[in-house]
N, C-alpha and C. Protein backbone atom coordinates (compact mmCIF):
# COMPACT_ATOMS: atom_id res chain seq x y z
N UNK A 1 5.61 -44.96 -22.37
CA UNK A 1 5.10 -43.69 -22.92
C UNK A 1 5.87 -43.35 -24.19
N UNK A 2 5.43 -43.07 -25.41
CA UNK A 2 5.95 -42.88 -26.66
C UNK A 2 6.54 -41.42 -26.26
N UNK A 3 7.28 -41.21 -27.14
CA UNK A 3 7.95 -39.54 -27.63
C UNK A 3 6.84 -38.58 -27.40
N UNK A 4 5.96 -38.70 -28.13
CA UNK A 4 4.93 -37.45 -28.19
C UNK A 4 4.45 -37.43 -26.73
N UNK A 5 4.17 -38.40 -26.34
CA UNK A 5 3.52 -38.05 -24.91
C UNK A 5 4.60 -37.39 -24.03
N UNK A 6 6.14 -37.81 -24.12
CA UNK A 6 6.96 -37.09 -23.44
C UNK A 6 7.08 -35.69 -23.76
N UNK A 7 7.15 -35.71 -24.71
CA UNK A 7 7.24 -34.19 -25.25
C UNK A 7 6.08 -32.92 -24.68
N UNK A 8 4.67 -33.91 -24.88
CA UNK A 8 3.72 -33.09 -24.40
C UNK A 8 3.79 -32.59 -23.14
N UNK A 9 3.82 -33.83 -22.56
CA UNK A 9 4.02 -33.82 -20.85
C UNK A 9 5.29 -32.97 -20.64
N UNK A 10 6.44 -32.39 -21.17
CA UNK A 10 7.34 -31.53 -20.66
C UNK A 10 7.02 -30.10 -20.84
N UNK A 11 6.60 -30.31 -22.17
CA UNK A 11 5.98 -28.86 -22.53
C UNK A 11 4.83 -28.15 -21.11
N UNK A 12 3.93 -28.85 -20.98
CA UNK A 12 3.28 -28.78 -20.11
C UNK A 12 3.90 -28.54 -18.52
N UNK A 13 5.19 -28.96 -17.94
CA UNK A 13 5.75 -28.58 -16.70
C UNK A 13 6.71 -27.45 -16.92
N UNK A 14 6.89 -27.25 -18.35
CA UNK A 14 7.77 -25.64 -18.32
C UNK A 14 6.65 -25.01 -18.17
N UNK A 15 5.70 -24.99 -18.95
CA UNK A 15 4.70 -23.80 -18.90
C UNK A 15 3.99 -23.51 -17.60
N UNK A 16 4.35 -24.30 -16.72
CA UNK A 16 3.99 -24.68 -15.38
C UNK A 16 4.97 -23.86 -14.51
N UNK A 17 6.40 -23.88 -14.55
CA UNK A 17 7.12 -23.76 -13.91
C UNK A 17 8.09 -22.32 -14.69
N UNK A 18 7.72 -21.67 -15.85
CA UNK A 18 8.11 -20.78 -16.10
C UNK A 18 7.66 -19.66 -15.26
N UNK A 19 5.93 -19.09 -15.15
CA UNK A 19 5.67 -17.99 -14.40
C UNK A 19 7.18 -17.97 -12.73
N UNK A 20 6.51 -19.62 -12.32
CA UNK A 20 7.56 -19.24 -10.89
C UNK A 20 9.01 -18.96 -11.06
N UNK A 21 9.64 -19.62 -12.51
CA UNK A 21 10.73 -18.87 -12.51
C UNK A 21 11.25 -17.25 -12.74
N UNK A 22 10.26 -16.82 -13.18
CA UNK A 22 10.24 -15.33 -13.75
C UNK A 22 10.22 -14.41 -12.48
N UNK A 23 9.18 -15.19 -11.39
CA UNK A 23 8.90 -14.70 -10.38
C UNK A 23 10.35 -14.23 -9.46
N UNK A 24 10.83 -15.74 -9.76
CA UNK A 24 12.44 -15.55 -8.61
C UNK A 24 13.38 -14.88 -8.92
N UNK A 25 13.35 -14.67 -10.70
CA UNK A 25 14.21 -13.97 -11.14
C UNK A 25 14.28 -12.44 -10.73
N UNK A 26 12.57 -11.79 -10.89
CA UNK A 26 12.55 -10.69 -10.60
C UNK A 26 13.09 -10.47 -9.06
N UNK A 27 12.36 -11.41 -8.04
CA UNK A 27 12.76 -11.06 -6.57
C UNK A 27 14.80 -11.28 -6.62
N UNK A 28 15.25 -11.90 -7.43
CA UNK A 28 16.66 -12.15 -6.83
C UNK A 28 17.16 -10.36 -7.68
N UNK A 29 16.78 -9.92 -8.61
CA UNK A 29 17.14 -8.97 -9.44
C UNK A 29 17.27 -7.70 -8.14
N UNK A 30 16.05 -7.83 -7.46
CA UNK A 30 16.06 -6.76 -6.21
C UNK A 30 15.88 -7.00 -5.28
N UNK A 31 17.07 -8.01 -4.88
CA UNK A 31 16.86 -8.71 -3.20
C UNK A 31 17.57 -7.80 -2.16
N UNK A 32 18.56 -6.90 -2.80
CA UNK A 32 19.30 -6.05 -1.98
C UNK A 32 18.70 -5.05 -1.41
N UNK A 33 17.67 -4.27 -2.48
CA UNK A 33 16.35 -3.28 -2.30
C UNK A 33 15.83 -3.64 -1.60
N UNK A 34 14.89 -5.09 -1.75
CA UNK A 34 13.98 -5.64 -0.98
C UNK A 34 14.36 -6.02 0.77
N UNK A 35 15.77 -5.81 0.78
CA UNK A 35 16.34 -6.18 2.15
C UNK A 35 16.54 -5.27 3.02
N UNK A 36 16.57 -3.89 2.62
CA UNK A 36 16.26 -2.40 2.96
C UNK A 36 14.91 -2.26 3.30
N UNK A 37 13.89 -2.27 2.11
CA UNK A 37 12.83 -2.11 2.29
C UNK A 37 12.15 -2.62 3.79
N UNK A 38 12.14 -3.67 3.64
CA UNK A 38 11.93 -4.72 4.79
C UNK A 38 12.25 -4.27 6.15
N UNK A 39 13.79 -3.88 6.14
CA UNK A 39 14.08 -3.15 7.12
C UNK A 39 13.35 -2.38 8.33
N UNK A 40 12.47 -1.68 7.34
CA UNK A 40 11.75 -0.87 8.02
C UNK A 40 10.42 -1.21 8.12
N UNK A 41 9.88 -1.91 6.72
CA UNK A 41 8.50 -1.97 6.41
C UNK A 41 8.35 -3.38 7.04
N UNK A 42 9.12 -4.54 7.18
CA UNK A 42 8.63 -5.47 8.28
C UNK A 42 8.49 -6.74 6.72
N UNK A 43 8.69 -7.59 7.46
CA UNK A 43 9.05 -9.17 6.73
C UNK A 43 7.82 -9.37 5.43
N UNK A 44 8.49 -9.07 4.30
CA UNK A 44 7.76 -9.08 3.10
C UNK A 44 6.60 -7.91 3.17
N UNK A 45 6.76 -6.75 3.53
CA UNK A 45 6.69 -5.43 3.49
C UNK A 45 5.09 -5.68 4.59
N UNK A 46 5.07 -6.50 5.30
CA UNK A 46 3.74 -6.30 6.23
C UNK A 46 3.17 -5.15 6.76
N UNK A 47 4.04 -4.04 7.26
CA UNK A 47 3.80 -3.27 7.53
C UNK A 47 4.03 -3.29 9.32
N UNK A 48 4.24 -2.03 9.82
CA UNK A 48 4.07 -2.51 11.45
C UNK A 48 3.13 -1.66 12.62
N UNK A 49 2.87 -2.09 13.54
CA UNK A 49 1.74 -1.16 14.26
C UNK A 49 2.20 0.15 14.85
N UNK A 50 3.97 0.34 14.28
CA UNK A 50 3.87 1.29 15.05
C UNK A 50 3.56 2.82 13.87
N UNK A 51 3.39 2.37 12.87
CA UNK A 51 2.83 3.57 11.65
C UNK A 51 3.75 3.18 10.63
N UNK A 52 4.83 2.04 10.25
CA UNK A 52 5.35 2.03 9.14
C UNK A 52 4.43 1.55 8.13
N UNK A 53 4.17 1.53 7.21
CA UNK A 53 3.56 2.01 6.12
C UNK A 53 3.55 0.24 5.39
N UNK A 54 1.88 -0.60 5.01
CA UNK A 54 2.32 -1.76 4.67
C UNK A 54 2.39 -1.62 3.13
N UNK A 55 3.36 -2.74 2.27
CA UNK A 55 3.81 -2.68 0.87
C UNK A 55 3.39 -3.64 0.53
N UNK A 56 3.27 -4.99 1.28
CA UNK A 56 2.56 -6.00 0.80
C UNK A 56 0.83 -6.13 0.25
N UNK A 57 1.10 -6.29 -1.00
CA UNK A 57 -0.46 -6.59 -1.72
C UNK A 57 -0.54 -4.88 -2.28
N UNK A 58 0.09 -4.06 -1.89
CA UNK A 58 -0.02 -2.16 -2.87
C UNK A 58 -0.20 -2.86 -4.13
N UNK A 59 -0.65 -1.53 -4.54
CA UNK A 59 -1.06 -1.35 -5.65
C UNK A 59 0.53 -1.05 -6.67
N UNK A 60 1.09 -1.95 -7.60
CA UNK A 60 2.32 -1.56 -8.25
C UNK A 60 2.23 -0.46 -8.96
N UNK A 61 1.43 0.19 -9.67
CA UNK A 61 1.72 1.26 -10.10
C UNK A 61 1.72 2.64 -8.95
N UNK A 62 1.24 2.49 -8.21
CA UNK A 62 0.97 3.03 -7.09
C UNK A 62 2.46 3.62 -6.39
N UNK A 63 3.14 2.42 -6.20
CA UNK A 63 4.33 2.24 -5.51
C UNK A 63 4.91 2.89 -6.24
N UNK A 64 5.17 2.53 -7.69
CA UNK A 64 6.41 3.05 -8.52
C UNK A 64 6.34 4.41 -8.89
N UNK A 65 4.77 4.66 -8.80
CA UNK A 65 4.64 6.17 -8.72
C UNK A 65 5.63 7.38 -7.65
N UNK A 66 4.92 6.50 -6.19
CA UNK A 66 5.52 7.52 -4.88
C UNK A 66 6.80 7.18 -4.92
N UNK A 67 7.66 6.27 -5.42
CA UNK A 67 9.29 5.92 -5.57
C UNK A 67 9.86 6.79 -6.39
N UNK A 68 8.82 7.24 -7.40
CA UNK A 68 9.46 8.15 -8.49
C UNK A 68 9.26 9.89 -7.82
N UNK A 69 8.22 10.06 -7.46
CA UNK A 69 8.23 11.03 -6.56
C UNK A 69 9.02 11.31 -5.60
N UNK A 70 9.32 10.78 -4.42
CA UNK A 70 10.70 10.91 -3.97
C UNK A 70 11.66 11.09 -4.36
N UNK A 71 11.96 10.36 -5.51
CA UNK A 71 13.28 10.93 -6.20
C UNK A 71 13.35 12.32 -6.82
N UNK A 72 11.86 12.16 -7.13
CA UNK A 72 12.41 13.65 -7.51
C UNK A 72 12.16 15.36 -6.92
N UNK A 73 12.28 14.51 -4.96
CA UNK A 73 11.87 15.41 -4.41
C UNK A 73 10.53 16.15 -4.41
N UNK A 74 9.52 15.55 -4.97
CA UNK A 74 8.04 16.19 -5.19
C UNK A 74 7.11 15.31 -4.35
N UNK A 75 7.76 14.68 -3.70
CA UNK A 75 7.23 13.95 -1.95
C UNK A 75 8.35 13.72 -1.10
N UNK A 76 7.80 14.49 -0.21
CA UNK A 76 9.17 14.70 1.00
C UNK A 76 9.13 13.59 2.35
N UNK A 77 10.36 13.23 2.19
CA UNK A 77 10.40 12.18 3.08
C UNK A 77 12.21 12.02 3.51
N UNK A 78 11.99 12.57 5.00
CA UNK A 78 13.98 12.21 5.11
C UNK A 78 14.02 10.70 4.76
N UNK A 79 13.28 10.00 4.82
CA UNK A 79 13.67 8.32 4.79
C UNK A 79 13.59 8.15 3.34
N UNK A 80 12.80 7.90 2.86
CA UNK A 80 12.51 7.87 1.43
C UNK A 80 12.83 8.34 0.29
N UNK A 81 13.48 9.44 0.73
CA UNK A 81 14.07 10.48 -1.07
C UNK A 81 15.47 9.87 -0.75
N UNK A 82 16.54 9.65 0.41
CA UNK A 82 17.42 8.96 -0.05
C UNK A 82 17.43 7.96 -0.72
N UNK A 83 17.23 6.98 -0.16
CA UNK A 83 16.44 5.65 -0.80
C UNK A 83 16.49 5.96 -2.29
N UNK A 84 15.27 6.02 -2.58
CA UNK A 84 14.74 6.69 -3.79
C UNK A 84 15.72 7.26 -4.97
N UNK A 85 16.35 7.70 -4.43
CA UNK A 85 17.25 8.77 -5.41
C UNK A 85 18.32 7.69 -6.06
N UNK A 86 18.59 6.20 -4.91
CA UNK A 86 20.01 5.52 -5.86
C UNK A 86 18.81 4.49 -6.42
N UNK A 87 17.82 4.54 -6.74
CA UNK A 87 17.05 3.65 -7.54
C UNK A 87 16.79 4.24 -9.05
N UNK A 88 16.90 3.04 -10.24
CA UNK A 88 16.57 3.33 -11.23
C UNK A 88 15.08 2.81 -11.98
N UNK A 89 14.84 3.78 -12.80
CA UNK A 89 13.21 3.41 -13.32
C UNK A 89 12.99 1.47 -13.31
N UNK A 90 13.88 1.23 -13.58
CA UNK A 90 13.64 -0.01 -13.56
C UNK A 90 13.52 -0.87 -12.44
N UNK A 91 14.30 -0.54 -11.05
CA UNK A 91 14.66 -0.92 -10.16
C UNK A 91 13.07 -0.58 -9.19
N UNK A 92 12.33 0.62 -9.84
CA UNK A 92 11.59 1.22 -8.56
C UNK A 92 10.22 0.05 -9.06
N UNK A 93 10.47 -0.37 -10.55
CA UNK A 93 8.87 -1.25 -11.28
C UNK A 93 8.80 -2.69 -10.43
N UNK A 94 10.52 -3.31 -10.37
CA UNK A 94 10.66 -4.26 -9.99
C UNK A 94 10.32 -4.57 -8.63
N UNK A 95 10.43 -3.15 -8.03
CA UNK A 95 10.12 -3.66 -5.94
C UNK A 95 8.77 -3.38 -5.99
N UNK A 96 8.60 -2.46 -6.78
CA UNK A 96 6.38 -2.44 -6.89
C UNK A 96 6.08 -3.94 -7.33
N UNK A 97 6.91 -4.33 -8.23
CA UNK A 97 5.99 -5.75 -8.54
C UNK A 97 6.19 -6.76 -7.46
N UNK A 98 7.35 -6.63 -7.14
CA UNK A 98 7.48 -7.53 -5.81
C UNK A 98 6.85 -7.50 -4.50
N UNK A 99 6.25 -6.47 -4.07
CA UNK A 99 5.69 -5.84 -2.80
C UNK A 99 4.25 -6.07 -3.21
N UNK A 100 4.23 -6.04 -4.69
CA UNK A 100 2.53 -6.07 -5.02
C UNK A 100 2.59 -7.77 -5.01
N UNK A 101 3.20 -8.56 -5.50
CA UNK A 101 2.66 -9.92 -5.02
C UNK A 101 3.02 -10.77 -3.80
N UNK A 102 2.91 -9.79 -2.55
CA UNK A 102 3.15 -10.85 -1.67
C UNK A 102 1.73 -10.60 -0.65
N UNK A 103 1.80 -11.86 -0.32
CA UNK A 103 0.38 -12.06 0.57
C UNK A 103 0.87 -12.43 1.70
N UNK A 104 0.26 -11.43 2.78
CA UNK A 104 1.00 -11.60 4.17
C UNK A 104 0.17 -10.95 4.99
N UNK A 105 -0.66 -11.60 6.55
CA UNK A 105 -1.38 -11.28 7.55
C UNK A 105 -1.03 -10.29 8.10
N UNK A 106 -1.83 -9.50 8.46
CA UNK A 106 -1.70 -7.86 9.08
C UNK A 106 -1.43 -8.45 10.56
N UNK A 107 -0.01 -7.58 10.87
CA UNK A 107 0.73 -8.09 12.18
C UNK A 107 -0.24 -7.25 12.74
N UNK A 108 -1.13 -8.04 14.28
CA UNK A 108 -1.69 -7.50 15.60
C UNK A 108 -0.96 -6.45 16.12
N UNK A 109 -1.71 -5.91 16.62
CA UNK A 109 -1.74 -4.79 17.66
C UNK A 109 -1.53 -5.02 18.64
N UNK A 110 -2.07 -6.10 19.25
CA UNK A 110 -2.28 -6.73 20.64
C UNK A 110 -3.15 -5.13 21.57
N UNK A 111 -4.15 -4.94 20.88
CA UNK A 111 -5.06 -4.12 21.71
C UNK A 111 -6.33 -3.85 21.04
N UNK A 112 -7.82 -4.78 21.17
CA UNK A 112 -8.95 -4.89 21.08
C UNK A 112 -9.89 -3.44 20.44
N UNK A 113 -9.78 -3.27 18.92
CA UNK A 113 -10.42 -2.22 18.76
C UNK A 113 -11.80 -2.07 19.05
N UNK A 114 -12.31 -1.13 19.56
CA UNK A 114 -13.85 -0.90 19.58
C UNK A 114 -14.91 -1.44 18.70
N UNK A 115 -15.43 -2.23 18.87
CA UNK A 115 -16.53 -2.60 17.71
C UNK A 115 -17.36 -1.02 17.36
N UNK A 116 -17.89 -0.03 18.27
CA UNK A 116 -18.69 1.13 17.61
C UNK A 116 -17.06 1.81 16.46
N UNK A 117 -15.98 2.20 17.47
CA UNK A 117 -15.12 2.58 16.67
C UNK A 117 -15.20 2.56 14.91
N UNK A 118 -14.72 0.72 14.85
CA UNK A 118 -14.77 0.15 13.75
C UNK A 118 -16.30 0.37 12.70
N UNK A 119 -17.35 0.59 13.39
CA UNK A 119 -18.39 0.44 12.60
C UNK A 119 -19.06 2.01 12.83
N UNK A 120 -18.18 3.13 13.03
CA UNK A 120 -17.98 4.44 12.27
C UNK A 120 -17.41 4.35 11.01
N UNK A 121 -15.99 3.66 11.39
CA UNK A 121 -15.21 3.87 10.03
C UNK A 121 -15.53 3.31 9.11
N UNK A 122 -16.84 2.31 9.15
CA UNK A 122 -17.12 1.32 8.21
C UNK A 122 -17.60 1.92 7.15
N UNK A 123 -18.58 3.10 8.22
CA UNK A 123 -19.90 3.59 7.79
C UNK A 123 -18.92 4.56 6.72
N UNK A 124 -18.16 5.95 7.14
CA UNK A 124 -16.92 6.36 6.47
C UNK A 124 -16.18 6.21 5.35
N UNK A 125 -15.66 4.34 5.31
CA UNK A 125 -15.06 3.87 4.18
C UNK A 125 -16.33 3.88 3.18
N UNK A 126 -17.30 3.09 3.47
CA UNK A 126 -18.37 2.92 2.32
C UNK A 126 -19.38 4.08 1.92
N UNK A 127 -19.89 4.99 2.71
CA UNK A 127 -20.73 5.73 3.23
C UNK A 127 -20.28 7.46 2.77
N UNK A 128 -19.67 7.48 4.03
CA UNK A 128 -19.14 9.05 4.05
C UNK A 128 -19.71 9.65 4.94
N UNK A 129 -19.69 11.09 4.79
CA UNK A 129 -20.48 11.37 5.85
C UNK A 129 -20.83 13.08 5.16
N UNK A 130 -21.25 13.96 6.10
CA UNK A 130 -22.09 15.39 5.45
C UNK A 130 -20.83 15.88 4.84
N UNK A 131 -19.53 15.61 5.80
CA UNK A 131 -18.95 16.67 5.22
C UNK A 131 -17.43 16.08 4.58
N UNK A 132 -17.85 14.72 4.00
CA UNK A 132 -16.73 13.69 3.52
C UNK A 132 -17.44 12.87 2.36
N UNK A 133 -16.46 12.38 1.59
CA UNK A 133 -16.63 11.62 0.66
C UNK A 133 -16.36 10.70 1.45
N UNK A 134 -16.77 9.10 0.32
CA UNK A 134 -16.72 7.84 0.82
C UNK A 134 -15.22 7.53 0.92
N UNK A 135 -13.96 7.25 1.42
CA UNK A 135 -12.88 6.28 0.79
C UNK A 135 -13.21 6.08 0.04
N UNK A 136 -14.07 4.58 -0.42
CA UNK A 136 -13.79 4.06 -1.68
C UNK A 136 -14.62 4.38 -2.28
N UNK A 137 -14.62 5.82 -2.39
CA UNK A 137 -15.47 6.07 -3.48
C UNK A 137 -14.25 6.73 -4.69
N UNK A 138 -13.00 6.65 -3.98
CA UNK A 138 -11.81 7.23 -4.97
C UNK A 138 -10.96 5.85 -4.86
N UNK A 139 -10.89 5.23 -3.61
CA UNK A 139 -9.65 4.28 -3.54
C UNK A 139 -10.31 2.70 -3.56
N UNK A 140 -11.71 2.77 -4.26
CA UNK A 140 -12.10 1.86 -4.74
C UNK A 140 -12.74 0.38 -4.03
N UNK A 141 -13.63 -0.21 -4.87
CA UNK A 141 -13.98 -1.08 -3.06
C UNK A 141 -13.12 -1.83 -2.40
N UNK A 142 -13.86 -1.70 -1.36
CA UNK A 142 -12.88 -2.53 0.03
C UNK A 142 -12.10 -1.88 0.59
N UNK A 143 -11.21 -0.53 -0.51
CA UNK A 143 -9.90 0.31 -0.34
C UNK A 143 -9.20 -0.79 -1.35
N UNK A 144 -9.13 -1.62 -2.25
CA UNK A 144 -8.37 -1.77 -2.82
C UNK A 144 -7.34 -1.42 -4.08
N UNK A 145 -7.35 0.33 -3.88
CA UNK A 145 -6.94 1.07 -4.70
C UNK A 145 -7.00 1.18 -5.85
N UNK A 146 -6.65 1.99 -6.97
CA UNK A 146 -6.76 1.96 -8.70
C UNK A 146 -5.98 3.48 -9.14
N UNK A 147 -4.87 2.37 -9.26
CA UNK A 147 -4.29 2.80 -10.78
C UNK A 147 -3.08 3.73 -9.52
N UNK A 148 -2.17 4.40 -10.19
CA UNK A 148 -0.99 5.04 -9.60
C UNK A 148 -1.40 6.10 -8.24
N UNK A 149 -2.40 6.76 -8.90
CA UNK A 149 -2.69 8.05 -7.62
C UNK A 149 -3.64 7.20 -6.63
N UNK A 150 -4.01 6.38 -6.68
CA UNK A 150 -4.99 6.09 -5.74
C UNK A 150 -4.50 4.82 -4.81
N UNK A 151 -3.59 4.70 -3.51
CA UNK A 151 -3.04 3.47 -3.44
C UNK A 151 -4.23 2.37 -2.55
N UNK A 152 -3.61 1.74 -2.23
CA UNK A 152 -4.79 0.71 -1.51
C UNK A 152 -4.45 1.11 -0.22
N UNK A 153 -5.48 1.23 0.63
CA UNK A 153 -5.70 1.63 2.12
C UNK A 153 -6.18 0.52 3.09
N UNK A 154 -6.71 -0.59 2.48
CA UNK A 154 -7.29 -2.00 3.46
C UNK A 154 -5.88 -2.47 3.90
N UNK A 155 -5.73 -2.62 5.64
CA UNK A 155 -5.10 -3.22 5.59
C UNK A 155 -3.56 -2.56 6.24
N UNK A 156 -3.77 -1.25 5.62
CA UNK A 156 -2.21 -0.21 5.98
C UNK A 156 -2.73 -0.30 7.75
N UNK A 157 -1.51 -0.19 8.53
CA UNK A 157 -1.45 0.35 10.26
C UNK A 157 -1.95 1.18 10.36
N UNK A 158 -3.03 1.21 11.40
CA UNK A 158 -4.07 2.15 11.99
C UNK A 158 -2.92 3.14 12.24
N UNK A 159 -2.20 3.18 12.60
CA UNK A 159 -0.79 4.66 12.83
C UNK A 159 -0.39 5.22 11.83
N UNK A 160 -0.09 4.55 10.89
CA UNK A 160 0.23 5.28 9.65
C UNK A 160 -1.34 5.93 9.17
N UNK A 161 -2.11 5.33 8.66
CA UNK A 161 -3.40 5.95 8.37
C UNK A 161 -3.69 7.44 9.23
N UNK A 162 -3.59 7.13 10.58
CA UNK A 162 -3.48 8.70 11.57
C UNK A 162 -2.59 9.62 11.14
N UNK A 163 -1.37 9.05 10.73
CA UNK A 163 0.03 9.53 10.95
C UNK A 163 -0.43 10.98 9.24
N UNK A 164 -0.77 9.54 8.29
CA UNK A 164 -0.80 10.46 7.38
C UNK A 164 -1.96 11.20 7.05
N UNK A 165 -3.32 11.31 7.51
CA UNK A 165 -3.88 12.33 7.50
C UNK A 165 -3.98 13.14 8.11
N UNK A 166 -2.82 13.58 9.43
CA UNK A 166 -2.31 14.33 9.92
C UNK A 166 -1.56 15.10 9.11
N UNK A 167 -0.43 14.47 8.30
CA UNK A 167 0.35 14.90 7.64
C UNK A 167 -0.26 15.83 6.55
N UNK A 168 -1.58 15.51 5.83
CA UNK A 168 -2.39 16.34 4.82
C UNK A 168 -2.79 17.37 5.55
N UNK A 169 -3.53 17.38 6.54
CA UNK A 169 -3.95 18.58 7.45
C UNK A 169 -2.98 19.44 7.72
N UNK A 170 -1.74 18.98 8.30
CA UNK A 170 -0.63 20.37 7.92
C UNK A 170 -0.38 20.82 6.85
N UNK A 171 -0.44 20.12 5.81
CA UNK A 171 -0.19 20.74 4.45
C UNK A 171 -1.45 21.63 3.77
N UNK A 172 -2.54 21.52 4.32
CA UNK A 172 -3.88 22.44 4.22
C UNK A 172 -3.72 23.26 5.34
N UNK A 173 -2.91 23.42 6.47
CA UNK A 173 -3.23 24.78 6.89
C UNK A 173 -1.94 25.58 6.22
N UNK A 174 -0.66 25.22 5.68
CA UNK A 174 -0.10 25.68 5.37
C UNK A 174 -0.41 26.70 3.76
N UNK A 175 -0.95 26.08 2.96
CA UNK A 175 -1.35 26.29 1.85
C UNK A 175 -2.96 25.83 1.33
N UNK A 176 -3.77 26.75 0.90
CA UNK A 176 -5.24 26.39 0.25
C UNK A 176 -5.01 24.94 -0.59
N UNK A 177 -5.44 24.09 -0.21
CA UNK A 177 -5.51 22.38 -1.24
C UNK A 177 -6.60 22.75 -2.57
N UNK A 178 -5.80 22.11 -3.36
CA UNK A 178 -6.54 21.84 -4.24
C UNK A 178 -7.78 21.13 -4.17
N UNK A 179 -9.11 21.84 -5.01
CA UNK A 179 -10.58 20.67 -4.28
C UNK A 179 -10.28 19.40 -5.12
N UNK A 180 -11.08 18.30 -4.07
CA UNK A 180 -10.97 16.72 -4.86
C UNK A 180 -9.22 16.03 -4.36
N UNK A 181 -8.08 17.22 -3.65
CA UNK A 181 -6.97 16.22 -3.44
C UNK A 181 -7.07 15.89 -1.86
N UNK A 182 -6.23 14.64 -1.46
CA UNK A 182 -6.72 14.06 -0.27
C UNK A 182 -6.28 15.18 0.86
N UNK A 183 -5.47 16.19 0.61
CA UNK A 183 -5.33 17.24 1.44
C UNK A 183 -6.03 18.32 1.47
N UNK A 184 -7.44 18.52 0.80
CA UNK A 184 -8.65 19.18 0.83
C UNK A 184 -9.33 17.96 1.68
N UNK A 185 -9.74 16.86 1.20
CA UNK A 185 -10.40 16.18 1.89
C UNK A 185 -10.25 15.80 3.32
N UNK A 186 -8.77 15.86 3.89
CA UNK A 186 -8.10 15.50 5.47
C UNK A 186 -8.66 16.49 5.79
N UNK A 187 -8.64 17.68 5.23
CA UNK A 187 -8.66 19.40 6.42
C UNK A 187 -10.28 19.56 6.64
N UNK A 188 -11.25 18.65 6.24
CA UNK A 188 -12.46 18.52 6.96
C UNK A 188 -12.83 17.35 7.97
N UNK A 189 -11.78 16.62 8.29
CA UNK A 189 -11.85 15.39 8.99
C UNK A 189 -11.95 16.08 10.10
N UNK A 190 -12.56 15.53 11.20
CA UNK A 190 -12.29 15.47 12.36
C UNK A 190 -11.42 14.45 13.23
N UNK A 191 -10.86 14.69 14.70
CA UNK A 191 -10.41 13.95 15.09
C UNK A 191 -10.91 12.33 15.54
N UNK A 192 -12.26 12.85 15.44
CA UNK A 192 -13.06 11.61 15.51
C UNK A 192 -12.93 10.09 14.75
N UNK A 193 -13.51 11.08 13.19
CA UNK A 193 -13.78 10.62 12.04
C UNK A 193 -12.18 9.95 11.55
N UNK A 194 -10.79 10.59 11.74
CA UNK A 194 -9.84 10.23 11.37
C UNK A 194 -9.64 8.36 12.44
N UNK A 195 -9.81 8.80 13.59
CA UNK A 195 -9.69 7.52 14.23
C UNK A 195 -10.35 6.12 13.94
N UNK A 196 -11.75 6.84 13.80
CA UNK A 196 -12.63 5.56 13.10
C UNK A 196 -12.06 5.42 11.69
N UNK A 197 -11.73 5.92 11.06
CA UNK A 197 -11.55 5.56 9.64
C UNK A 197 -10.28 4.60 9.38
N UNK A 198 -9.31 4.91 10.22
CA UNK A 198 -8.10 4.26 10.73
C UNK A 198 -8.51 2.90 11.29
N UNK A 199 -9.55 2.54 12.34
CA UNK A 199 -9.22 1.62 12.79
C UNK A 199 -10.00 0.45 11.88
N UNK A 200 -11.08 1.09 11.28
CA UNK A 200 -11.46 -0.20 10.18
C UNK A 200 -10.98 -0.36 8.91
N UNK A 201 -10.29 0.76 8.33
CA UNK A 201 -9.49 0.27 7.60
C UNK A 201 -7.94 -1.01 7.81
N UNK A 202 -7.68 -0.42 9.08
CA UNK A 202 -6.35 -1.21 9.87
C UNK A 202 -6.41 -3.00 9.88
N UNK A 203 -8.31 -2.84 9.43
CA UNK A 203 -8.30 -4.65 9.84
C UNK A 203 -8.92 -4.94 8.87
N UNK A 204 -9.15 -4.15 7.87
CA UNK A 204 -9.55 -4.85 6.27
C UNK A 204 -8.63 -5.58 5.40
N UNK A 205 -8.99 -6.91 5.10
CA UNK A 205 -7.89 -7.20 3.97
C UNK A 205 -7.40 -8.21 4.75
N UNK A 206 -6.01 -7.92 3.87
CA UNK A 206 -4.94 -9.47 4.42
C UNK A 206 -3.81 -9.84 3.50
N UNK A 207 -4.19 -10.73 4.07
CA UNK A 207 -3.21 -11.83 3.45
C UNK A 207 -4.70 -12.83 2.56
């Protein structure tokens, strides 16, 4: 093989092997974060059935949004605003980008959801109903979220999904919601409608 062909041919395996180095660089930059994170959120941020919240495949601007919110106390969370608070702008872009590229199977339940269940919430996510908007008619199809305010919902633990439109419904009886925010939209859910919506979202998506 002459020079030029070597040359070509190397050029060609950096440009190959640069993205994956950039990749490791960023994950080693916040492996200490990412080892916290995990902690709770479950092996490459899967998420777990008992309502922790999944990070794998989010939406990165999404993430770095509610990271920045916590810090600055304008989303309340005993777990999270500590956290939050020893992270820097840079630190919160880097675990969004990291959490946003990992692809990882939604850990089982080990308990058989209802097929009618699921094909309420279907109707729900895509559909809506008299007295609901569609999901993705804000968090986009499938639920695969857009852009910072809107995160991705395919896929998050049927517990957390409960957990937190519970959490909006107290915050609408406490105070009138703004119309169009998801805590106007929870305080017309029913208990019904919240379950179905939970359990087919819980098995959308993936890895």
């Amino acid at each position: 093989m002459d020079r030029s062909a070597v040359a070509i041919a190397l050029a060609g395996v950096t440009m190959l092997l640069a993205p994956l180095a950039a990749c490791a660089h960023t994950s080693a930059a916040v492996q200490s974060e990412v080892t916290i994170c995990i902690t709770c959120h479950g092996v490459r941020g899967r998420g777990t059935p008992a309502g922790v919240p999944r990070l794998a495949g989010q939406n990165a601007d999404y993430m770095a949004h509610a990271l920045s919110m916590f810090k600055a106390g304008t989303r309340k969370s005993p777990i999270m605003q500590p956290i939050a608070a020893g992270l820097s702008d840079a630190q919160m872009r880097a675990l969004a980008g990291y959490f946003a590229r990992q692809k990882v199977s939604i850990p089982g339940t080990g308990a058989a959801l209802s097929p009618l269940l699921q094909s309420a919430g279907k109707q729900l996510a895509e559909a809506g109903a008299t007295n609901l908007a569609a999901c993705f008619s804000c968090h986009a199809a499938h639920g695969a979220g857009s852009g910072a305010r809107y995160p991705r919902i395919a896929g998050e633990p049927r517990q957390f999904v409960i957990d937190r439109i519970h959490e909006f419904q107290a915050r609408a009886r406490n105070a009138v919601p703004q119309p169009g925010t998801m805590t106007a939209i929870a305080a017309t859910m029913d208990e019904s409608q919240i379950q179905a919506a939970a359990a087919y979202l819980s098995q959308l998506g993936g890895a």
